[in-house]
Protein backbone atom coordinates (compact mmCIF):
# COMPACT_ATOMS: atom_id res chain seq x y z
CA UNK A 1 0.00 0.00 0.00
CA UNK A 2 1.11 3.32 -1.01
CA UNK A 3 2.48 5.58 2.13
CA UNK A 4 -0.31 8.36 1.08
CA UNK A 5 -2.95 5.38 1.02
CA UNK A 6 -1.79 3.81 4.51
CA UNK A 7 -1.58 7.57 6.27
CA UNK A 8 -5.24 7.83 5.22
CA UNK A 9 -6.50 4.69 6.53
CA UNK A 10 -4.52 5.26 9.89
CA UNK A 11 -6.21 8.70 10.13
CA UNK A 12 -9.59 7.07 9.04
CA UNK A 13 -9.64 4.29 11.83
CA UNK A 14 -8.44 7.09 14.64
CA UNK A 15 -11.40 9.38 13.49
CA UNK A 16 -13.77 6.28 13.67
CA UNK A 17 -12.20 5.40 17.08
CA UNK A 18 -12.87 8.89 18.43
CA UNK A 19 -16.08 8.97 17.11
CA UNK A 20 -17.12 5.44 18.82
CA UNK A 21 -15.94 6.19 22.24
CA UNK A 22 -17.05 10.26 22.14
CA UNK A 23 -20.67 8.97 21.58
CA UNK A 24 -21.39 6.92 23.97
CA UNK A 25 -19.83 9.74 26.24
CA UNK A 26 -22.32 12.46 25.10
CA UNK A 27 -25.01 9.99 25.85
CA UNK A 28 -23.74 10.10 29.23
CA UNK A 29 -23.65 13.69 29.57
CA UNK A 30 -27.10 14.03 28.55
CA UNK A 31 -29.03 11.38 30.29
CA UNK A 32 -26.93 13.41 33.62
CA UNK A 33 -27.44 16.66 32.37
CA UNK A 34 -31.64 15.45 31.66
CA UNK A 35 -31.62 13.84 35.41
CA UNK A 36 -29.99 16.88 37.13
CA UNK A 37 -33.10 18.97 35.07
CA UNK A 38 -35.60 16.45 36.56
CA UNK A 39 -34.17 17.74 39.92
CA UNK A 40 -34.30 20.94 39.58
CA UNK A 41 -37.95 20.72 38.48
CA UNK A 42 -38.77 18.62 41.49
CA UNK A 43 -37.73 21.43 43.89
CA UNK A 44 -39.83 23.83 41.38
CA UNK A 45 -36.05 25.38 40.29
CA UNK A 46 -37.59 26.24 36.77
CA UNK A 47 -34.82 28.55 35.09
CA UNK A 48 -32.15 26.05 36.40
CA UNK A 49 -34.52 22.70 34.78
CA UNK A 50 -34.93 24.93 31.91
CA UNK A 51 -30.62 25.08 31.34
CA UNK A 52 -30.03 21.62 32.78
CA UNK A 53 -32.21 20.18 29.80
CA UNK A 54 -31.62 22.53 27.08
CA UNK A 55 -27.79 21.69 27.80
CA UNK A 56 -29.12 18.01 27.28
CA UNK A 57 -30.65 17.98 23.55
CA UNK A 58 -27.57 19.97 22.96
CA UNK A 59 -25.61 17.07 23.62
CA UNK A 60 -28.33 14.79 22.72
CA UNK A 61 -30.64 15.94 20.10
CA UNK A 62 -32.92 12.98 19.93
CA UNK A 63 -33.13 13.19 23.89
CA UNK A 64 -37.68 13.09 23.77
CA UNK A 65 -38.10 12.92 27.16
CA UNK A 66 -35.88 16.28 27.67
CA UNK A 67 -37.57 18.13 24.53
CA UNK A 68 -41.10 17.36 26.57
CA UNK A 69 -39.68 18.49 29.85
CA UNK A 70 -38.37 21.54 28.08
CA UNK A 71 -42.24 22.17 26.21
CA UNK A 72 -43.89 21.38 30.02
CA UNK A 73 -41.40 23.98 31.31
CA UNK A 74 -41.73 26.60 29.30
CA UNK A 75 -45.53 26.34 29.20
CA UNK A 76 -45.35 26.68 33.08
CA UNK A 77 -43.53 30.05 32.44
CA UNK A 78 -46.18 31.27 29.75
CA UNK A 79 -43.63 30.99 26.85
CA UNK A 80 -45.73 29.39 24.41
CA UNK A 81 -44.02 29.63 21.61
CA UNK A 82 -41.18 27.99 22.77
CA UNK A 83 -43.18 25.25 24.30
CA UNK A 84 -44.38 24.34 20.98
CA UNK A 85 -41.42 24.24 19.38
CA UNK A 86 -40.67 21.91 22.26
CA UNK A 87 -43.17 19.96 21.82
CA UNK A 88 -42.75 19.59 17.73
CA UNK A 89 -39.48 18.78 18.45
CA UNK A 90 -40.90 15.67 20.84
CA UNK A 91 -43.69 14.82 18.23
CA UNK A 92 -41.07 14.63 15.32
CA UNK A 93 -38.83 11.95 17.43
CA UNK A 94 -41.90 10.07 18.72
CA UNK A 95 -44.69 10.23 16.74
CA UNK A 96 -46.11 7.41 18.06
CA UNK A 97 -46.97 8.88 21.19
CA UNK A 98 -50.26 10.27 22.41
CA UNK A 99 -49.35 12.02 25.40
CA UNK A 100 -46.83 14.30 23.18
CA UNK A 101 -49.42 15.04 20.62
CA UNK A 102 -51.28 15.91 23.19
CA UNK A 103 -49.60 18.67 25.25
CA UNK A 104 -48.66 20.00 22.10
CA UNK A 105 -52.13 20.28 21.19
CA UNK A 106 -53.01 22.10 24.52
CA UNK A 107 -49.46 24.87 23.59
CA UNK A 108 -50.94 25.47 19.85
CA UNK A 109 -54.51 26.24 22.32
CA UNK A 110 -52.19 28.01 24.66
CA UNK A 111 -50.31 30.17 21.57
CA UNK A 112 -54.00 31.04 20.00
CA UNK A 113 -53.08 28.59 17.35
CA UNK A 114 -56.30 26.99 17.70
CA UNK A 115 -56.37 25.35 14.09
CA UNK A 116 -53.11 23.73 14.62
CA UNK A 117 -54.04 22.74 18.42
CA UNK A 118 -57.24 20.74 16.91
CA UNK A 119 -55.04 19.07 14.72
CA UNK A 120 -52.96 18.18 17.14
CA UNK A 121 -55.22 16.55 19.58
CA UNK A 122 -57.11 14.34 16.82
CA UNK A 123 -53.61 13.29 15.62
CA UNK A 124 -53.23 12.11 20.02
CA UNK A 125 -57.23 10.50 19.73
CA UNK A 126 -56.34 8.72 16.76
CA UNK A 127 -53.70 7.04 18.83
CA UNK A 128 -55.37 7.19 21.73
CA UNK A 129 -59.32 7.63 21.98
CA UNK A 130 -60.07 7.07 25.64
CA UNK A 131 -58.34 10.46 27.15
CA UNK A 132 -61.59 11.97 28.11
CA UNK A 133 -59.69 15.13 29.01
CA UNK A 134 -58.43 15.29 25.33
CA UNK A 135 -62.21 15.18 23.47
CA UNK A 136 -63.53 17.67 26.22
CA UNK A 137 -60.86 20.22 25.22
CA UNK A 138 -61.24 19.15 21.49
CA UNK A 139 -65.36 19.47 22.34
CA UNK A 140 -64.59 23.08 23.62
CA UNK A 141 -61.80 24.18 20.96
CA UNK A 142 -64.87 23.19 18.26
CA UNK A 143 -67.33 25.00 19.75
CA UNK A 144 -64.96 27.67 19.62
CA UNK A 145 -64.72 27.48 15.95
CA UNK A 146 -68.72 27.58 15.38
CA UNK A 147 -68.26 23.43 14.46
CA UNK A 148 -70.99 22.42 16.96
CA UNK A 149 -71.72 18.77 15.43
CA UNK A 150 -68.09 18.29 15.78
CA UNK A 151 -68.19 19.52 19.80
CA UNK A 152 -71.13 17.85 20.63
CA UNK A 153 -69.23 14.27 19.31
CA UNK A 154 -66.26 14.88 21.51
CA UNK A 155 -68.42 15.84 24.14
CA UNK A 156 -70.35 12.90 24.34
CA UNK A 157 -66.85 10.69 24.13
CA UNK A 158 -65.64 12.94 27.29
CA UNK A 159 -69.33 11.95 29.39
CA UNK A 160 -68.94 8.25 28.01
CA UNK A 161 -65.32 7.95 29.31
CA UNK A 162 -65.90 10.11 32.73
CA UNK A 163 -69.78 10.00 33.64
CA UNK A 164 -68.51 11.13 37.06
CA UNK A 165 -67.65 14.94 35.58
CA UNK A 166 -70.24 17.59 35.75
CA UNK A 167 -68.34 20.10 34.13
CA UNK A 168 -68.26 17.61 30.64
CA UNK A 169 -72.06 17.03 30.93
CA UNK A 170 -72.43 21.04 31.26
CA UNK A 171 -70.32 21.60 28.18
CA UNK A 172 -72.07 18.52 26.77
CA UNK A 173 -75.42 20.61 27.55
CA UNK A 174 -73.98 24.31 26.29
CA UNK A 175 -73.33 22.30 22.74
CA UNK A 176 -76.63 20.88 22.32
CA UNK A 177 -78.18 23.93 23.66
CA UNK A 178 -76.39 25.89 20.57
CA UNK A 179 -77.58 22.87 18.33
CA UNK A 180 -81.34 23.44 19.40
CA UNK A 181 -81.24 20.28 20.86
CA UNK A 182 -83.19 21.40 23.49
CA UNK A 183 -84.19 18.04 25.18
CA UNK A 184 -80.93 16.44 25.19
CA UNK A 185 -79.45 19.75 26.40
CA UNK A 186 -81.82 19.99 29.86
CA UNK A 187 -80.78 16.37 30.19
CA UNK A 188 -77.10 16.96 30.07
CA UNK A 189 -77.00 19.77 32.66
CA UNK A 190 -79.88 18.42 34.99
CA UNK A 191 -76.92 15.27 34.73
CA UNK A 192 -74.34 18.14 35.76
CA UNK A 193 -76.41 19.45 38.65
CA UNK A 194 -77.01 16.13 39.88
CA UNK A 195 -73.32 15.44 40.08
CA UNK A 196 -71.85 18.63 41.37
CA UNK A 197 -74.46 21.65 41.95
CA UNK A 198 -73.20 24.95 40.50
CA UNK A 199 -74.78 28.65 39.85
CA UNK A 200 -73.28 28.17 36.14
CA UNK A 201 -75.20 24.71 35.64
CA UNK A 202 -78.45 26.19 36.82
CA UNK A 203 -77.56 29.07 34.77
CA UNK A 204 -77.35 27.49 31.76
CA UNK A 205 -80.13 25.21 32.07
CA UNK A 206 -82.61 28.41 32.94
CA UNK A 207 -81.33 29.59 29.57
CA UNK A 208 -82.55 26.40 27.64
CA UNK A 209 -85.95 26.81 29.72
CA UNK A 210 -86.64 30.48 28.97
CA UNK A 211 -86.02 29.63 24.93
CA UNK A 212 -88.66 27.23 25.10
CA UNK A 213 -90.94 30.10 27.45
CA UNK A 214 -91.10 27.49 30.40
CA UNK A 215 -91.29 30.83 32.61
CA UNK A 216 -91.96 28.75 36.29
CA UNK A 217 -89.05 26.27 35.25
CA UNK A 218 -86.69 28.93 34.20
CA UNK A 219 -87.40 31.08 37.03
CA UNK A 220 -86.35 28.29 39.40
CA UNK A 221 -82.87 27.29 37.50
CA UNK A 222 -82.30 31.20 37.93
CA UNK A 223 -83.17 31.51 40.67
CA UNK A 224 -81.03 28.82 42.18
CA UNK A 225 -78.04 30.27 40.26
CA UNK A 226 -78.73 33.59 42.43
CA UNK A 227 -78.76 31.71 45.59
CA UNK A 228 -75.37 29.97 44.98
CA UNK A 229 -73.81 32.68 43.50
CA UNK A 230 -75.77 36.31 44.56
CA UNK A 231 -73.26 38.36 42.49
CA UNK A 232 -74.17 36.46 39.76
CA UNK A 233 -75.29 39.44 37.30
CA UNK A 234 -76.56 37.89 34.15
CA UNK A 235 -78.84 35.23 36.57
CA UNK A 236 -80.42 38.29 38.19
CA UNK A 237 -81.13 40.06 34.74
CA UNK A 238 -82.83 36.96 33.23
CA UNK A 239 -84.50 36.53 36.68
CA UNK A 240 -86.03 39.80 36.31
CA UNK A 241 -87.20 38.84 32.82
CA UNK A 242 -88.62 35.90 33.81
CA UNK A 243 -90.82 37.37 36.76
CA UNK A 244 -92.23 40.16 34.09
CA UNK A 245 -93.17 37.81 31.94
CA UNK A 246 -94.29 35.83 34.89
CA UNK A 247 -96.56 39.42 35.34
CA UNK A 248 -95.17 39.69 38.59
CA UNK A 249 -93.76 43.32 38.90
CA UNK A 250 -92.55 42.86 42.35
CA UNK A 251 -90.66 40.19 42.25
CA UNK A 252 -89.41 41.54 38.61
CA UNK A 253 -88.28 44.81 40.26
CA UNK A 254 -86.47 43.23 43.35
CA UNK A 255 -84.56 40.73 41.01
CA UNK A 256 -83.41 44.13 38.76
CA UNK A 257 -82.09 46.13 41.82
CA UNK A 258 -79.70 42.80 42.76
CA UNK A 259 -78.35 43.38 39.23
CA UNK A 260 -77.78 46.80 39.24
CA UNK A 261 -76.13 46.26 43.05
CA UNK A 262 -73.82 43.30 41.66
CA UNK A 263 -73.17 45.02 38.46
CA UNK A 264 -72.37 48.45 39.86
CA UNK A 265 -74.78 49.96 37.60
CA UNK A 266 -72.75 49.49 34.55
CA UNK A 267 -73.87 46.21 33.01
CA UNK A 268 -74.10 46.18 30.02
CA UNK A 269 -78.19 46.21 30.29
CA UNK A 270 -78.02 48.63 33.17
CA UNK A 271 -80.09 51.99 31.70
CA UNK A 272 -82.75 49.31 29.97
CA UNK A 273 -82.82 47.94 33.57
CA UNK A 274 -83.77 51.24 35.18
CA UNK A 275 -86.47 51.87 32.88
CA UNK A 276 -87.96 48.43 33.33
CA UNK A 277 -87.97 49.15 37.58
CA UNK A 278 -89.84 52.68 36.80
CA UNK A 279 -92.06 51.53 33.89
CA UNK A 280 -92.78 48.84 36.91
CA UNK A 281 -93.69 51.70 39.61
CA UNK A 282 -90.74 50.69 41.32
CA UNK A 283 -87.40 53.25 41.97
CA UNK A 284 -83.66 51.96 41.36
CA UNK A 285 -81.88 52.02 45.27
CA UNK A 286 -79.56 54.45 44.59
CA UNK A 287 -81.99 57.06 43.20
CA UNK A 288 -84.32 55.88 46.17
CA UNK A 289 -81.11 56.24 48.64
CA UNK A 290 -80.49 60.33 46.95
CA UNK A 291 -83.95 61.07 47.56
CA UNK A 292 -83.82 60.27 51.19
């Protein structure tokens, strides 16, 4: 062999020998440099987590579990755009895996990338389909988008896979409501109240009742809303509606002055209001409290 030949295959083998035992060493550093982050984020040491793994897909590029520490991290600090590219980064070396789909989904939502967030989290269901936490979101995030068929069928995968969560039904209920599915929405939030009574569910469920002018019906839902929640505005206003129509001035009156209390007078339905109390024979408090 030529001397130029055999000084090329000596410096060959050397490089090849460096580059054998130097990887194996970077892995090292790495998988210590991603452990010392997972430290650091146990104590809640953010910034230093933050360094410890972003040294770590520095050495190790492919390190996943680092690039998703990095996207949980930096969604904790409200730096969504960096979370996402965190999280692409994780998606593009496992794309396999639901849970990374996932939280990028919920950075896209977090970034008001809401197109690319939907994507996301059908990419995680088609991987995974029984995160009931995933179609609720998804349910909400197509409501959002005016695609109410498509948030009422993630909806009803969210109650299937948790019947135990009364916020789902309620959304579940808010979805059909906008779908004029009037029946199926007073089912889904009396299911709500049953599980977990809140002013909202009543709230929402008075709404569905006044639509269909069940005045006595709707007037209880609100008024139930009131007594869980007496700075509930809106409930008050609708409250008030309900007893006029109910042609009981009094009661009509008395609901109106709790929303002009709650509201501070400045709702957005707050001069309307005080016409409705004097058209009524009644007098808003404060002008009642000035003429004292």
């Amino acid at each position: 062999m030529p001397t130029t030949n055999r000084v090329r295959a000596t410096t060959l083998s050397v490089l090849l020998l460096v580059a054998t035992l130097a990887a194996p060493a970077r892995a090292d550093r790495a998988e210590a440099l991603y452990k010392e982050g997972m430290a650091y984020k146990n104590q809640g040491k953010v910034d230093e987590a933050i360094a410890a793994f972003e040294k770590a897909v520095a050495e190790r590029p492919n390190h996943v579990m680092a690039w998703s520490s990095l996207g949980s991290l930096y969604k904790k600090k409200e730096q969504y755009d960096k979370a996402v590219a965190a999280y692409e980064k994780a998606t593009e070396l496992a794309p396999k895996t639901a849970v990374l789909w996932a939280n990028l989904g919920y950075a896209y939502a977090r970034a008001d990338r809401t197109d690319d967030a939907i994507k996301a989290l059908l990419k995680s269901c088609r991987i995974d389909h029984k995160d009931a936490a995933m179609h609720a979101f998804l349910g909400t995030l197509f409501r959002q988008k005016g695609n109410i068929k498509g948030a009422i069928v993630h909806l009803k995968w969210a109650v299937k896979l948790k019947a135990d969560d009364p916020d789902y039904y309620n959304n579940l209920g808010v979805a059909l409501r906008h779908d004029k599915q009037y029946p199926q929405a007073i089912e889904a939030f009396k299911k709500a109240i049953a599980l977990g009574e809140k002013a909202q569910y009543h709230f929402d469920l008075a709404v569905v009742y006044r639509r269909q002018e069940e005045i006595d019906s709707a007037i209880e839902h609100y008024t139930a809303a009131t007594r869980l929640d007496p700075k509930m505005a809106p409930a008050w206003y609708d409250l008030g509606i309900m007893h006029k129509a109910n042609h009981d001035d009094a009661k009509a009156v008395e609901a109106w002055e709790h929303y002009l209390e709650v509201s501070g007078g400045k709702g957005p339905e707050a001069e309307q209001v005080k016409k409705e109390i004097e058209a009524a024979g009644g007098t808003p408090a404060k002008k009642r409290k000035k003429n004292k």
